[in-house]
N, C-alpha and C. Protein backbone atom coordinates (compact mmCIF):
# COMPACT_ATOMS: atom_id res chain seq x y z
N UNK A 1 -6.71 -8.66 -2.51
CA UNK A 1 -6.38 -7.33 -2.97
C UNK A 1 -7.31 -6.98 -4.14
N UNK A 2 -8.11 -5.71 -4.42
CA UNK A 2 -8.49 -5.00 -5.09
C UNK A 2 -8.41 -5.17 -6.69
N UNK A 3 -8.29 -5.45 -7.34
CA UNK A 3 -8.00 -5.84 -8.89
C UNK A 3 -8.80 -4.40 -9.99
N UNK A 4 -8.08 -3.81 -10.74
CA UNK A 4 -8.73 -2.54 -11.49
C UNK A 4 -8.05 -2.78 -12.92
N UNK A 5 -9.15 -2.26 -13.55
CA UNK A 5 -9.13 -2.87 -15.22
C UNK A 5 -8.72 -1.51 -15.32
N UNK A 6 -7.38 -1.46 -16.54
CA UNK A 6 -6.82 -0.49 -16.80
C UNK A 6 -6.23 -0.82 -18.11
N UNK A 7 -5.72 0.32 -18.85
CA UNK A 7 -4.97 0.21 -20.17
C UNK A 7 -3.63 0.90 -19.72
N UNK A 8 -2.25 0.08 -20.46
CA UNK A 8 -1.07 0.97 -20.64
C UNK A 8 -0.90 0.87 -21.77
N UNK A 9 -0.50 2.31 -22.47
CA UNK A 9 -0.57 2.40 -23.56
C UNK A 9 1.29 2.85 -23.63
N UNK A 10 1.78 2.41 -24.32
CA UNK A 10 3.48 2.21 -24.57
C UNK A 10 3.73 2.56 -26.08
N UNK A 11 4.57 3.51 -26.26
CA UNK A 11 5.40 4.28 -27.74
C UNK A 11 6.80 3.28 -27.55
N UNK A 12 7.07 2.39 -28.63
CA UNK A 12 8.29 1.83 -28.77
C UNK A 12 8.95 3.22 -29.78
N UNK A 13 9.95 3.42 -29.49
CA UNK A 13 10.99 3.54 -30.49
C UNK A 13 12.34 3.56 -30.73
N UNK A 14 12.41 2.34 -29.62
CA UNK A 14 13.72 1.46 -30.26
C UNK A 14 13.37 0.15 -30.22
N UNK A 15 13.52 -0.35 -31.49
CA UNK A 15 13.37 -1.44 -31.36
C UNK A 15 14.40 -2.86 -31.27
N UNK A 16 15.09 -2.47 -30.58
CA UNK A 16 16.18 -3.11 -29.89
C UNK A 16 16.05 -3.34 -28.26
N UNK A 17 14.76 -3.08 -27.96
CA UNK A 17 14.71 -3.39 -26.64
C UNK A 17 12.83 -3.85 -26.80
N UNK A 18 12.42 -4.36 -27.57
CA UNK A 18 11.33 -5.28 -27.95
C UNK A 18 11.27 -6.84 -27.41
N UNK A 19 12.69 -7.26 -27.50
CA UNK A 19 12.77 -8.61 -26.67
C UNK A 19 12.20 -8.09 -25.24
N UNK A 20 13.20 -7.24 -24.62
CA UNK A 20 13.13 -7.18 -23.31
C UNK A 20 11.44 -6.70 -22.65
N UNK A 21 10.19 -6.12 -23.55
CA UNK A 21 9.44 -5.58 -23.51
C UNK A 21 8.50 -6.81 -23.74
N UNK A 22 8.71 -7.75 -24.41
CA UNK A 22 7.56 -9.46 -24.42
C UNK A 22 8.18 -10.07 -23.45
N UNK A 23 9.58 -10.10 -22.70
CA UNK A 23 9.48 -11.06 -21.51
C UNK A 23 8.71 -9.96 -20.42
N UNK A 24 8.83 -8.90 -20.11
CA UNK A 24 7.77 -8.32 -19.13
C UNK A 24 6.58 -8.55 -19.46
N UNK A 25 6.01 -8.87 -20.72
CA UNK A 25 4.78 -8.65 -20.96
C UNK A 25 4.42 -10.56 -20.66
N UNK A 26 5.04 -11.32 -21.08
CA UNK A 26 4.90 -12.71 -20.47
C UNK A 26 5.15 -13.22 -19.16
N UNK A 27 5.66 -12.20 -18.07
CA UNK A 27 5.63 -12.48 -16.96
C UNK A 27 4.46 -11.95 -15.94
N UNK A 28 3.87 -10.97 -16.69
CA UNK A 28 2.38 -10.51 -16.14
C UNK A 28 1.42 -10.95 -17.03
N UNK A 29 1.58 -12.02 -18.02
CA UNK A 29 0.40 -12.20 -18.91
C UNK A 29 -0.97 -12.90 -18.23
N UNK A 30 -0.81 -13.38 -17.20
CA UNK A 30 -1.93 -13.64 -16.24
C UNK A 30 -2.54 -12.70 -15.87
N UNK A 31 -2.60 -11.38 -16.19
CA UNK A 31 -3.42 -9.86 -15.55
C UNK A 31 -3.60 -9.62 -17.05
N UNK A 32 -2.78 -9.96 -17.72
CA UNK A 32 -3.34 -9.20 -19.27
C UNK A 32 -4.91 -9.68 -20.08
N UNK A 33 -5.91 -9.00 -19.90
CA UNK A 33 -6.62 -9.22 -20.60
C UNK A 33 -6.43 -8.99 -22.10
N UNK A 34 -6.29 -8.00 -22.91
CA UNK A 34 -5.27 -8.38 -24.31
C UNK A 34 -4.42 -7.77 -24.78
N UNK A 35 -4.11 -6.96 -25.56
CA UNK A 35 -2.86 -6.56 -26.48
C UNK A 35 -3.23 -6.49 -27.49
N UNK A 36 -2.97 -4.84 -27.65
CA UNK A 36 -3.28 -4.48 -29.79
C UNK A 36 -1.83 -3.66 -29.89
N UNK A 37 -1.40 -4.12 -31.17
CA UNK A 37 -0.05 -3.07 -31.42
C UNK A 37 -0.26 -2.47 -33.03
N UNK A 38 0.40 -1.74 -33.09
CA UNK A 38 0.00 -0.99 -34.59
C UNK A 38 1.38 0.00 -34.55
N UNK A 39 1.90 -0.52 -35.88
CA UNK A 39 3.14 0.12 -36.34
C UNK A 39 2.89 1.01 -37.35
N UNK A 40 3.83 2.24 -36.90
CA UNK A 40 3.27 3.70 -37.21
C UNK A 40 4.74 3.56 -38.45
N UNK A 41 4.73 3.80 -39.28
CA UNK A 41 6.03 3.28 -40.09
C UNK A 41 6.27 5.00 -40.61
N UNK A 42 5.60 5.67 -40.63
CA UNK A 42 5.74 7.08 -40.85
C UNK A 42 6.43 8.01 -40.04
N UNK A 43 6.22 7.28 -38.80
CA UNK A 43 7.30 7.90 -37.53
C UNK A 43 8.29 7.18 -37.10
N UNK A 44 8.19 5.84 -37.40
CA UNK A 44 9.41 4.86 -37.30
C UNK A 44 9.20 4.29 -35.61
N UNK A 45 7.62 4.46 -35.27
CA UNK A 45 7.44 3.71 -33.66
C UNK A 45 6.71 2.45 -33.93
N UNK A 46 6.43 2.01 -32.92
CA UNK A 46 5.31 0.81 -32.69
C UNK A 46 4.10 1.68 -31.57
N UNK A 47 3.21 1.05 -31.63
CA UNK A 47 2.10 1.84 -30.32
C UNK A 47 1.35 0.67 -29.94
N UNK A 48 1.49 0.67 -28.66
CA UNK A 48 1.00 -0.98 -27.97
C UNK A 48 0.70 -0.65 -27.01
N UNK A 49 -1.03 -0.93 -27.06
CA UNK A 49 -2.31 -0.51 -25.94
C UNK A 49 -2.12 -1.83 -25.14
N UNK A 50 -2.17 -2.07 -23.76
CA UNK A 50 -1.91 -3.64 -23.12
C UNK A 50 -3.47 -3.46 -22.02
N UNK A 51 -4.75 -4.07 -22.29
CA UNK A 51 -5.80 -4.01 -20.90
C UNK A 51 -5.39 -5.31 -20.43
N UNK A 52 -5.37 -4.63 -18.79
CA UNK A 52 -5.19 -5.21 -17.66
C UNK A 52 -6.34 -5.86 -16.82
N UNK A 53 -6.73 -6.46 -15.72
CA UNK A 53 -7.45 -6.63 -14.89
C UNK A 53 -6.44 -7.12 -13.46
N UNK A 54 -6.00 -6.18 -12.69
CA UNK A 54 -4.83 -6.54 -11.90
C UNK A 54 -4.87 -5.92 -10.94
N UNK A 55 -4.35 -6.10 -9.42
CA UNK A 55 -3.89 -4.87 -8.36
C UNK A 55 -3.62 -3.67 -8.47
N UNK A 56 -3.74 -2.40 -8.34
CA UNK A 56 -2.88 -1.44 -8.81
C UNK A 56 -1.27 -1.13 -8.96
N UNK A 57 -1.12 -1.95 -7.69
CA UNK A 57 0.63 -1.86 -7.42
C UNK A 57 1.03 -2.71 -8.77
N UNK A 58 0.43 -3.61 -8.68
CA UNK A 58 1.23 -5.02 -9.99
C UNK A 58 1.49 -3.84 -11.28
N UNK A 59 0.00 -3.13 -11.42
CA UNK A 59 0.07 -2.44 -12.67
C UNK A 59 0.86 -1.03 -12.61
N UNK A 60 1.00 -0.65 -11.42
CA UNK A 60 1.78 0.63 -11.81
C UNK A 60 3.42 -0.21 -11.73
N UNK A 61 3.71 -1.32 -11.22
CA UNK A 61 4.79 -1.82 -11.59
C UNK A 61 5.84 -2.34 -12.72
N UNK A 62 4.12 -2.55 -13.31
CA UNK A 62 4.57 -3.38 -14.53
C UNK A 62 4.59 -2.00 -15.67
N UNK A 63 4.07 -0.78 -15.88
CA UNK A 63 4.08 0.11 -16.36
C UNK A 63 5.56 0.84 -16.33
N UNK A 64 6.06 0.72 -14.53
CA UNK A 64 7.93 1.45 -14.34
C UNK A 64 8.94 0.64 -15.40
N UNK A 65 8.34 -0.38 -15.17
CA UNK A 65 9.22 -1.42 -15.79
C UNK A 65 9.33 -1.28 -17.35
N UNK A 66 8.45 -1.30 -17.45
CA UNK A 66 8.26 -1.01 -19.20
C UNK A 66 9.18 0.75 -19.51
N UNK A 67 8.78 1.48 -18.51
CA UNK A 67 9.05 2.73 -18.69
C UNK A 67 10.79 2.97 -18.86
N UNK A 68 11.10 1.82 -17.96
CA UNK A 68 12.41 1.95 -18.00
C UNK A 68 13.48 1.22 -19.10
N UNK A 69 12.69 0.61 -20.02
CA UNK A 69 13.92 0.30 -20.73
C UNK A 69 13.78 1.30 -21.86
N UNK A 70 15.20 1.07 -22.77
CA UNK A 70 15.65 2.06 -23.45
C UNK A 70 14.61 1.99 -24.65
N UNK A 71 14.53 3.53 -24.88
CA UNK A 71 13.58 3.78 -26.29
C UNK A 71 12.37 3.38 -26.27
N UNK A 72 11.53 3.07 -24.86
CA UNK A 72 10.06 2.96 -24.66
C UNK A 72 9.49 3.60 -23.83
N UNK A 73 8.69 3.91 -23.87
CA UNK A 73 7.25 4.80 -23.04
C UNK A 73 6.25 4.40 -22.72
N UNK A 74 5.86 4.65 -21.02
CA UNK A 74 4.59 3.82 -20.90
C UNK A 74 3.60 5.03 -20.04
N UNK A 75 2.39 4.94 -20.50
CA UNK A 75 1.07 5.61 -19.33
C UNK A 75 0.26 4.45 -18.98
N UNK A 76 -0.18 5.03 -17.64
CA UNK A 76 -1.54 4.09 -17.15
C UNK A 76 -3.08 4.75 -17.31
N UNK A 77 -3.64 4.33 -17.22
CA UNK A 77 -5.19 4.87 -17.56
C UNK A 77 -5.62 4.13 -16.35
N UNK A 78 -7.02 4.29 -15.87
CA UNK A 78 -7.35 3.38 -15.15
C UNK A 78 -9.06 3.71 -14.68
N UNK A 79 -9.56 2.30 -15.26
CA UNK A 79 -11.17 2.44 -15.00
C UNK A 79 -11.47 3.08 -13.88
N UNK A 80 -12.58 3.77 -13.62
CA UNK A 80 -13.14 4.52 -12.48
C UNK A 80 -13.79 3.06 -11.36
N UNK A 81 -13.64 2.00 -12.14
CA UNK A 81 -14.69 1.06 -11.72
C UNK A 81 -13.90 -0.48 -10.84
């Protein structure tokens, strides 16, 4: 299958569902190429860019997933290449 380098970029703002957001992120950490986070303390979020190198399905999966727990937000980006 196809593998496409992509970024999801994710707005925490609850951070009561941060556990649940590192076991998704440790169950695809084999596609994760890395992880930058930067806490916005002025708005009271976190902002956590995740690049991928993965299937598309894996990554638009792993993006629902994220999308769906409480008080987080996720987009996909995705290299032309």
């Amino acid at each position: 299958m196809e593998s496409h380098v992509s970024i999801i970029g994710i707005i925490v703002e609850n951070l009561d569902s941060t556990d649940k957001l590192n076991e998704l992120l440790h169950e695809y950490a084999n596609f994760i190429i890395g992880r930058m986070g930067l806490p916005y303390h002025k708005k009271n979020v976190n902002i956590i860019s995740i690049a991928l190198d993965a299937p598309a399905d894996v990554i638009n999966t792993l993006s629902g997933k994220i999308g769906m727990l409480d008080g987080i937000s996720s987009k996909v980006v995705f290299s032309n290449k």
